[in-house]
PDB file of N, CA and C in Angstrom:
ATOM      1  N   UNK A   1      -0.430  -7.424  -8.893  1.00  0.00           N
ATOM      2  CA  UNK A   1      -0.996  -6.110  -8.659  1.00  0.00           C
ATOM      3  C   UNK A   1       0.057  -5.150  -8.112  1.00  0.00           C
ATOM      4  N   UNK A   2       0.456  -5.726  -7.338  1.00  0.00           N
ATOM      5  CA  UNK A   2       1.955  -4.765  -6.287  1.00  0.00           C
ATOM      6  C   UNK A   2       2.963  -5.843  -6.359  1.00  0.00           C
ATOM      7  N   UNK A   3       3.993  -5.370  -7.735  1.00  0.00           N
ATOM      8  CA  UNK A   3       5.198  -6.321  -7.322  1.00  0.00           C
ATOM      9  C   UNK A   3       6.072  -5.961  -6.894  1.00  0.00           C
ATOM     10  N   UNK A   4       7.012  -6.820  -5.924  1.00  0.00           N
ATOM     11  CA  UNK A   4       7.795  -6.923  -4.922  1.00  0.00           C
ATOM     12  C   UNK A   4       7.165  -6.982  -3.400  1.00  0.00           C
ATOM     13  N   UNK A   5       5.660  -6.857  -3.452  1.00  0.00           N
ATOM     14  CA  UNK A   5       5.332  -6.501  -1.672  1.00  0.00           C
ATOM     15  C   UNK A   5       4.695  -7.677  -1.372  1.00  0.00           C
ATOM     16  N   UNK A   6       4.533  -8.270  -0.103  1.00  0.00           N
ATOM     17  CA  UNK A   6       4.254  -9.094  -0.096  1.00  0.00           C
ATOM     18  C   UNK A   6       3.541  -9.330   1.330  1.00  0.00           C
ATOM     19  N   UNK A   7       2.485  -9.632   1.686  1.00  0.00           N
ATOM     20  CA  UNK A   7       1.746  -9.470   3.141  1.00  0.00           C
ATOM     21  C   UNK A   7       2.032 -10.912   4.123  1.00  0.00           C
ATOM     22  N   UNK A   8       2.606 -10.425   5.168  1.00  0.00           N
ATOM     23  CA  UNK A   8       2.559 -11.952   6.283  1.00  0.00           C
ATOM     24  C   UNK A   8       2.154 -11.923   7.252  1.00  0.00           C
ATOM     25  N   UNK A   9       1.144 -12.715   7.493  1.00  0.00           N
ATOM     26  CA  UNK A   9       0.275 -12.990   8.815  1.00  0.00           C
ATOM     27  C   UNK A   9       0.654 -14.126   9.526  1.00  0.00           C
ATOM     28  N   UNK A  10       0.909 -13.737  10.767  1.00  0.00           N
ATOM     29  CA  UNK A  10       1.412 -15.114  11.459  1.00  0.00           C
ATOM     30  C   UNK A  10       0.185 -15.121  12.485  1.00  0.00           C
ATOM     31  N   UNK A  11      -0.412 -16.164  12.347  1.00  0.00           N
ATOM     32  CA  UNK A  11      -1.287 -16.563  13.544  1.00  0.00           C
ATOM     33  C   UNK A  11      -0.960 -17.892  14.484  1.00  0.00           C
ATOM     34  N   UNK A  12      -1.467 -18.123  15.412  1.00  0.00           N
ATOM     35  CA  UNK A  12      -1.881 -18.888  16.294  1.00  0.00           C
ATOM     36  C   UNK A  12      -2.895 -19.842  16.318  1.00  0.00           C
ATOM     37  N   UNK A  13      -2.559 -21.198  16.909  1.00  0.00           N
ATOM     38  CA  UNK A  13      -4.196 -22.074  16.793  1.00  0.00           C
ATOM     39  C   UNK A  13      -4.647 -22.177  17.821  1.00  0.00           C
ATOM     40  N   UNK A  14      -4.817 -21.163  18.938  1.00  0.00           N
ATOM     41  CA  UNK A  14      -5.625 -20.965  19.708  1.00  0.00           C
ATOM     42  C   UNK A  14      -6.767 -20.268  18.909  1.00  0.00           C
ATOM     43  N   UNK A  15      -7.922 -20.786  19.282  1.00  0.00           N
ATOM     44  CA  UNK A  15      -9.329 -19.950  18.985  1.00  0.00           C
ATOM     45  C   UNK A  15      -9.272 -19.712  17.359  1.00  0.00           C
ATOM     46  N   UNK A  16      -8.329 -20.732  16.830  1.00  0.00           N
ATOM     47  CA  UNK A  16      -8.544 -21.084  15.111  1.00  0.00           C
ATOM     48  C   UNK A  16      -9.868 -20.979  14.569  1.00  0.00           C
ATOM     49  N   UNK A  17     -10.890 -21.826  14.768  1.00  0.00           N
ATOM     50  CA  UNK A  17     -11.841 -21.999  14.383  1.00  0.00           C
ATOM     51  C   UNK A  17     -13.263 -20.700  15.098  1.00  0.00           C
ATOM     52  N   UNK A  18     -12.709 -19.516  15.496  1.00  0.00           N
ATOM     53  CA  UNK A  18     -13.317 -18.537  15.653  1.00  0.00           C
ATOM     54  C   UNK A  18     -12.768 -17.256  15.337  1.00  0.00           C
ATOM     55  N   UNK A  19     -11.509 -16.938  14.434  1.00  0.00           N
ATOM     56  CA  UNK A  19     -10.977 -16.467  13.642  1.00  0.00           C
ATOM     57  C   UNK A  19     -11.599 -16.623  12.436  1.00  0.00           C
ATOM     58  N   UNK A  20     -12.200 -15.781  11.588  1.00  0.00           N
ATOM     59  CA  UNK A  20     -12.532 -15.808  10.161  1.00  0.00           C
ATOM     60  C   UNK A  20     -11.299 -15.571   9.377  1.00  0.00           C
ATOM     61  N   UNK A  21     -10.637 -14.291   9.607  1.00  0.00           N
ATOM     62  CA  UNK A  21      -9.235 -14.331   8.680  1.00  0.00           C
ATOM     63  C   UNK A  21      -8.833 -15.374   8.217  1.00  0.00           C
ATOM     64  N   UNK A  22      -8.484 -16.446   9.869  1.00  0.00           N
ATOM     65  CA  UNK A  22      -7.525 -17.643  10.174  1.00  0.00           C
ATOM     66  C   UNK A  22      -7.926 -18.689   8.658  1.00  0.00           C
ATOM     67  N   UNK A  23      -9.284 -18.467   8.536  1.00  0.00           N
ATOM     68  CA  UNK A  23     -10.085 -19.515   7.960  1.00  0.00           C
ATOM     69  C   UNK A  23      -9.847 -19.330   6.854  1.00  0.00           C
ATOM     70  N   UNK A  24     -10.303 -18.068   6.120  1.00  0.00           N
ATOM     71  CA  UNK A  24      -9.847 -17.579   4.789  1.00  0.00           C
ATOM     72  C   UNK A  24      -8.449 -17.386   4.024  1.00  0.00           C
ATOM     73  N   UNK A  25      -7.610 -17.357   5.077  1.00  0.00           N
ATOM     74  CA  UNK A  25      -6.173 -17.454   4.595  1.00  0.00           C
ATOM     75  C   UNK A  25      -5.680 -18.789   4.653  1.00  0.00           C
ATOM     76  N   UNK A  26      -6.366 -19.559   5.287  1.00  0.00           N
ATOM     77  CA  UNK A  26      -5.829 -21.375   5.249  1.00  0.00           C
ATOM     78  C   UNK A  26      -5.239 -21.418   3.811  1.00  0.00           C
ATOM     79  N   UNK A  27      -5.845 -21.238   2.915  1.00  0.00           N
ATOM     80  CA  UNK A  27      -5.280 -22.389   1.342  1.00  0.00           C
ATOM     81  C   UNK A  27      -3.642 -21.409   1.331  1.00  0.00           C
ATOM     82  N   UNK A  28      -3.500 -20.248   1.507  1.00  0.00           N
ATOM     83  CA  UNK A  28      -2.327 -19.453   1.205  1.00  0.00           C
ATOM     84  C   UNK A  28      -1.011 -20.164   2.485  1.00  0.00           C
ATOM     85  N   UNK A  29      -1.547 -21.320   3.488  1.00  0.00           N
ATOM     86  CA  UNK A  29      -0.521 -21.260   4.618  1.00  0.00           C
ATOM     87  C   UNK A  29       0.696 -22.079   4.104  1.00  0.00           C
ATOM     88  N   UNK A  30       1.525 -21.134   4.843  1.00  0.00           N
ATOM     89  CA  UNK A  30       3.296 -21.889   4.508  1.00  0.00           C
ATOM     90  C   UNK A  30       3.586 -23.325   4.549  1.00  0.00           C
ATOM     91  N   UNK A  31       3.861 -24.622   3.588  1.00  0.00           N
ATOM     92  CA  UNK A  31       3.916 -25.772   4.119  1.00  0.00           C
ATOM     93  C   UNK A  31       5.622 -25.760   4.921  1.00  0.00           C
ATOM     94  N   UNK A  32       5.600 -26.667   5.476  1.00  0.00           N
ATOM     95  CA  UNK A  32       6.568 -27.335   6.497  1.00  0.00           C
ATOM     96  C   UNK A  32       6.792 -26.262   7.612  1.00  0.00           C
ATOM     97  N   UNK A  33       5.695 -25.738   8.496  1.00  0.00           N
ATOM     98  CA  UNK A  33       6.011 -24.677   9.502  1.00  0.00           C
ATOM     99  C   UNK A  33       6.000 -23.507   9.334  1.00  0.00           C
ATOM    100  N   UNK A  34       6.520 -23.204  10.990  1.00  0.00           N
ATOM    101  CA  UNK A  34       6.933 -21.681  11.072  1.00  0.00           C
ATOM    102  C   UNK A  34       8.608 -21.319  11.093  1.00  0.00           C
ATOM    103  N   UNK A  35       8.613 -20.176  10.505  1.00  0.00           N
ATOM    104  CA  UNK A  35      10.154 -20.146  10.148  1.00  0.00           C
ATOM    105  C   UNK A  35      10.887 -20.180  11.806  1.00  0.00           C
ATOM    106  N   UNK A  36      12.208 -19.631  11.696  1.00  0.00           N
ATOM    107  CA  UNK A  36      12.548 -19.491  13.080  1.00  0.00           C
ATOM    108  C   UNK A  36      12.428 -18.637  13.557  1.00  0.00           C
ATOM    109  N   UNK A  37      11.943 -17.760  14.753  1.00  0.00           N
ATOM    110  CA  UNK A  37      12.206 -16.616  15.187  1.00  0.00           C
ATOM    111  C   UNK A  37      13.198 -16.174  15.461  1.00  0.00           C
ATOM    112  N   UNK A  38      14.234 -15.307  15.535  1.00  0.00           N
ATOM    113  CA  UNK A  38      15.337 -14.538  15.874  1.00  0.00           C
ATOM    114  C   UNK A  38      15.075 -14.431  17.527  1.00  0.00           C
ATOM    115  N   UNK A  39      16.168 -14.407  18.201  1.00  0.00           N
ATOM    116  CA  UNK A  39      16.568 -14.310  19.181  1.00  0.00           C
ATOM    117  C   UNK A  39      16.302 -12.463  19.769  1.00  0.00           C
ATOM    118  N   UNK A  40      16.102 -12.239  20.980  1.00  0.00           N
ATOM    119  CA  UNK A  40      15.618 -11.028  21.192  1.00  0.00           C
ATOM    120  C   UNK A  40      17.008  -9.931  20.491  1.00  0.00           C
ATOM    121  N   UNK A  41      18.216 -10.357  21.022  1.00  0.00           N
ATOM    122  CA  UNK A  41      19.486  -9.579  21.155  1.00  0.00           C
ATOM    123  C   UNK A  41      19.701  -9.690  19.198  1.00  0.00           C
ATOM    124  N   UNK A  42      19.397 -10.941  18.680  1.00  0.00           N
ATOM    125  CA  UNK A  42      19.702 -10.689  17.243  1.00  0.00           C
ATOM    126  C   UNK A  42      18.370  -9.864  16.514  1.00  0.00           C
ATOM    127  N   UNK A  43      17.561  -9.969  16.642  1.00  0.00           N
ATOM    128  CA  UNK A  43      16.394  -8.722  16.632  1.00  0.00           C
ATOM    129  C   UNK A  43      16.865  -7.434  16.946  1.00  0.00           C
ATOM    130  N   UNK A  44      17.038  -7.179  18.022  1.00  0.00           N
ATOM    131  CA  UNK A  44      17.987  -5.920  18.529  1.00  0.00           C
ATOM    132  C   UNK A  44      18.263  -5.102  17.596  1.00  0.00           C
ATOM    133  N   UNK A  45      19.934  -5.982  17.262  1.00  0.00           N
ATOM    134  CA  UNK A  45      20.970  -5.481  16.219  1.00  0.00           C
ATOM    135  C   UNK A  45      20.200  -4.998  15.152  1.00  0.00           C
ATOM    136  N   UNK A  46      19.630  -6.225  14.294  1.00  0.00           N
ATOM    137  CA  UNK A  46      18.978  -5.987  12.969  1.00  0.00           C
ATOM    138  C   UNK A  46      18.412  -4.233  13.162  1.00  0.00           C
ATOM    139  N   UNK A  47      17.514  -4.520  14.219  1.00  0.00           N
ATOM    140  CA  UNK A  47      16.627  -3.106  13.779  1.00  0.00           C
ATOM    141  C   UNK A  47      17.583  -1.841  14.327  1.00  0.00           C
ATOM    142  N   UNK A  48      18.528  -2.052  15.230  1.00  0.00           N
ATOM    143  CA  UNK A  48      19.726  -1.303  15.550  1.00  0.00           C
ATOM    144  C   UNK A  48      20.462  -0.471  14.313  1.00  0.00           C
ATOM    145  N   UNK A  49      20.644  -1.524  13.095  1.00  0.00           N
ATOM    146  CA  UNK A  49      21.004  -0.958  11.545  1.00  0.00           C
ATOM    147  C   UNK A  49      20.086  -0.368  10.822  1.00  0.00           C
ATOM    148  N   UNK A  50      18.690  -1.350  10.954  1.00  0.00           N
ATOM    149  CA  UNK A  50      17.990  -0.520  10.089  1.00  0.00           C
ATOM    150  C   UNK A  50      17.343   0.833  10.520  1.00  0.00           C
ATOM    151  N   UNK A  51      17.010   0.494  11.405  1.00  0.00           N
ATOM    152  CA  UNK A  51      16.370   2.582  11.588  1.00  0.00           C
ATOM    153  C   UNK A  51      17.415   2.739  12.841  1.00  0.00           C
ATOM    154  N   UNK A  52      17.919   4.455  12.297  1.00  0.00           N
ATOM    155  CA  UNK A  52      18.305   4.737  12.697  1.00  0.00           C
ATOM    156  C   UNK A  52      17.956   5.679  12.978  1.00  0.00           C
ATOM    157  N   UNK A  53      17.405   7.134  14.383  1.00  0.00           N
ATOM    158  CA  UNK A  53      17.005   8.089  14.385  1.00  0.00           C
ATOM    159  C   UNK A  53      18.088   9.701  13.937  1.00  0.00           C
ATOM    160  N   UNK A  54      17.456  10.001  13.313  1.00  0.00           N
ATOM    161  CA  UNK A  54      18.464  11.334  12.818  1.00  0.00           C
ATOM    162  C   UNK A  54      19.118  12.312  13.840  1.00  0.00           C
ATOM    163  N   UNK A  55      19.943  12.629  13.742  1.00  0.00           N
ATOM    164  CA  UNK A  55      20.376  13.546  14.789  1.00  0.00           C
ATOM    165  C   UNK A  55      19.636  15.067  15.190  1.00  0.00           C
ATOM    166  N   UNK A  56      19.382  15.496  16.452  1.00  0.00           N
ATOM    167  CA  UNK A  56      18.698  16.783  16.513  1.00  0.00           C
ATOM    168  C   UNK A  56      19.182  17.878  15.569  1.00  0.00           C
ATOM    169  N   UNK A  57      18.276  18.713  14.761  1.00  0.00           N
ATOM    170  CA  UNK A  57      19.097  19.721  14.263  1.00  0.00           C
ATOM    171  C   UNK A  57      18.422  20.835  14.473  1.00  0.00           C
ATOM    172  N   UNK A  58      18.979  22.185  14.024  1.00  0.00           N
ATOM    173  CA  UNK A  58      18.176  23.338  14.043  1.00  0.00           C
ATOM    174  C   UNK A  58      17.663  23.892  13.303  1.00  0.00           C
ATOM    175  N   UNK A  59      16.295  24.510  13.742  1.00  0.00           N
ATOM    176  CA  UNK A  59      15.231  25.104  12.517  1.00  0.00           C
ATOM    177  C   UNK A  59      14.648  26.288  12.954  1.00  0.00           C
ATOM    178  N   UNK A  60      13.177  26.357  12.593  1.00  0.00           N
ATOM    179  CA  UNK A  60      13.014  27.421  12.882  1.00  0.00           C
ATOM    180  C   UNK A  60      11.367  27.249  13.184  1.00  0.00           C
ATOM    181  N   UNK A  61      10.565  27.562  14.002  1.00  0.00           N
ATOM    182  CA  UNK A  61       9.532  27.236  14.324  1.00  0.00           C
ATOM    183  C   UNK A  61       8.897  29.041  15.011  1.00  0.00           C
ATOM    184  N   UNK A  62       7.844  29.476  13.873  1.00  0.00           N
ATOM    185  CA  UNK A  62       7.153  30.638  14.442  1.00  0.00           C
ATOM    186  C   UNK A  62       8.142  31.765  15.021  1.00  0.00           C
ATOM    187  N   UNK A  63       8.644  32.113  13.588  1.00  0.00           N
ATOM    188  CA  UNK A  63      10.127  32.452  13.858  1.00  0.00           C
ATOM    189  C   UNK A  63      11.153  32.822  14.463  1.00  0.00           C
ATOM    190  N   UNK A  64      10.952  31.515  15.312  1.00  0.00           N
ATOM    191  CA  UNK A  64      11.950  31.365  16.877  1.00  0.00           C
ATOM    192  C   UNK A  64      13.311  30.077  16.298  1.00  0.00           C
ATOM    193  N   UNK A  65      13.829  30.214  17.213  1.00  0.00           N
ATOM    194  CA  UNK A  65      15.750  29.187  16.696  1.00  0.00           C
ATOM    195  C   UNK A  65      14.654  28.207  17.728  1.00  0.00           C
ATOM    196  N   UNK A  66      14.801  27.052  17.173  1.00  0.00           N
ATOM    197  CA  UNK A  66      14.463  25.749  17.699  1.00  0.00           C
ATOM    198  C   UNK A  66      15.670  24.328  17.465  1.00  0.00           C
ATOM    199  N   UNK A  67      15.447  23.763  18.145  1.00  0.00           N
ATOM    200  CA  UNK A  67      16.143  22.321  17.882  1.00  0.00           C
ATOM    201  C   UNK A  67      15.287  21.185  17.695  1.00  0.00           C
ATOM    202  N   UNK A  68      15.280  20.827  16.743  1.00  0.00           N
ATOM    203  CA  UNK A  68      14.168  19.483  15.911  1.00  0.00           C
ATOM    204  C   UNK A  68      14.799  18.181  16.733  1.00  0.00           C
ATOM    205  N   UNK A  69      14.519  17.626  17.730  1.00  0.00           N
ATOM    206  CA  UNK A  69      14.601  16.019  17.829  1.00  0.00           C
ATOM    207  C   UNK A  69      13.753  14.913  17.376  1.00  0.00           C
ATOM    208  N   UNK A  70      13.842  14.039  17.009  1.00  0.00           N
ATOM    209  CA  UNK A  70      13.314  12.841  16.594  1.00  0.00           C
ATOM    210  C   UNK A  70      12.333  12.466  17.392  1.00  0.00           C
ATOM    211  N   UNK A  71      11.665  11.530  17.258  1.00  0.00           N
ATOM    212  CA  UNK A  71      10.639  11.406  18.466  1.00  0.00           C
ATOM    213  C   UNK A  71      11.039  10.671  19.325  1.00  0.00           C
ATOM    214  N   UNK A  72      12.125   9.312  18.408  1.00  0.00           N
ATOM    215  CA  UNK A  72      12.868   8.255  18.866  1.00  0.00           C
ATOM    216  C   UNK A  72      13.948   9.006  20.234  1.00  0.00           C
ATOM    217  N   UNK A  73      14.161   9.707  20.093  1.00  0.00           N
ATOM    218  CA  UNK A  73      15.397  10.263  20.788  1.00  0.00           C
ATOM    219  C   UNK A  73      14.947  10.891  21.617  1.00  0.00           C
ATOM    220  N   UNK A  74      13.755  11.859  21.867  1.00  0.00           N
ATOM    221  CA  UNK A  74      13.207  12.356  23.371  1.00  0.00           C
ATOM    222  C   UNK A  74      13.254  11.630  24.441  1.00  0.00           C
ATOM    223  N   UNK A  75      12.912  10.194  24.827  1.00  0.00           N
ATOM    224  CA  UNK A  75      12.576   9.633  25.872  1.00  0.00           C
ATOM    225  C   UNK A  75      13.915   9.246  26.154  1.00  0.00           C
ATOM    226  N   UNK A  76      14.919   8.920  25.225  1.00  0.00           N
ATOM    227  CA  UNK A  76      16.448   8.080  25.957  1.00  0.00           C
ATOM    228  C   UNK A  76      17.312   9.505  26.979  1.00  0.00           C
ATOM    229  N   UNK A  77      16.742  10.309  26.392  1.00  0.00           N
ATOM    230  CA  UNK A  77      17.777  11.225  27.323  1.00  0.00           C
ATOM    231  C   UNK A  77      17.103  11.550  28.713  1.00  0.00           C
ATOM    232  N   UNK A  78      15.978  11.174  29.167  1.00  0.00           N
ATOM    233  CA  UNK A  78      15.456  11.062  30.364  1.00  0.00           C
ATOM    234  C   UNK A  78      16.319   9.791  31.633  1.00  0.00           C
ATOM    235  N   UNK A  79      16.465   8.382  30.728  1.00  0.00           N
ATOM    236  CA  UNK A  79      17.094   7.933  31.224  1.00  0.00           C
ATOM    237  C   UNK A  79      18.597   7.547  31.694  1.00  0.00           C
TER     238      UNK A  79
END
């Protein structure tokens, strides 16, 4: 239907058997485990490359000179 996309649910077997999802997705589950998780700091990096927030630029808002920041980028310059 949608090729290339592909949906992953990772659950838990706590409270398995009161999960309906849990139940209905059984026949689709991964054999031999769960993959590995990444480490917090190698997580980090990864998403460090992939998004990156754009730099502030200038525009024009109600035709006043404004500076556009990211949303990502408001809160770091507080700290």
């Amino acid at each position: 239907m949608f090729p290339g996309l592909a949906l992953v649910v990772l659950c838990s077997s706590e409270n398995e058997e009161r999960a309906h999802i849990v139940t209905s997705l059984e026949q689709y589950k991964v054999k031999g485990g769960m993959p590995r998780y990444p480490r917090p700091d190698e997580l980090r990096r990864f998403l460090g490359k992939q998004f990156k927030a754009p730099h502030p630029r200038p525009g024009l808002y109600r035709e006043q000179h404004v500076i556009w920041s990211a949303a990502a980028e408001v809160g770091r310059a507080e700290k």
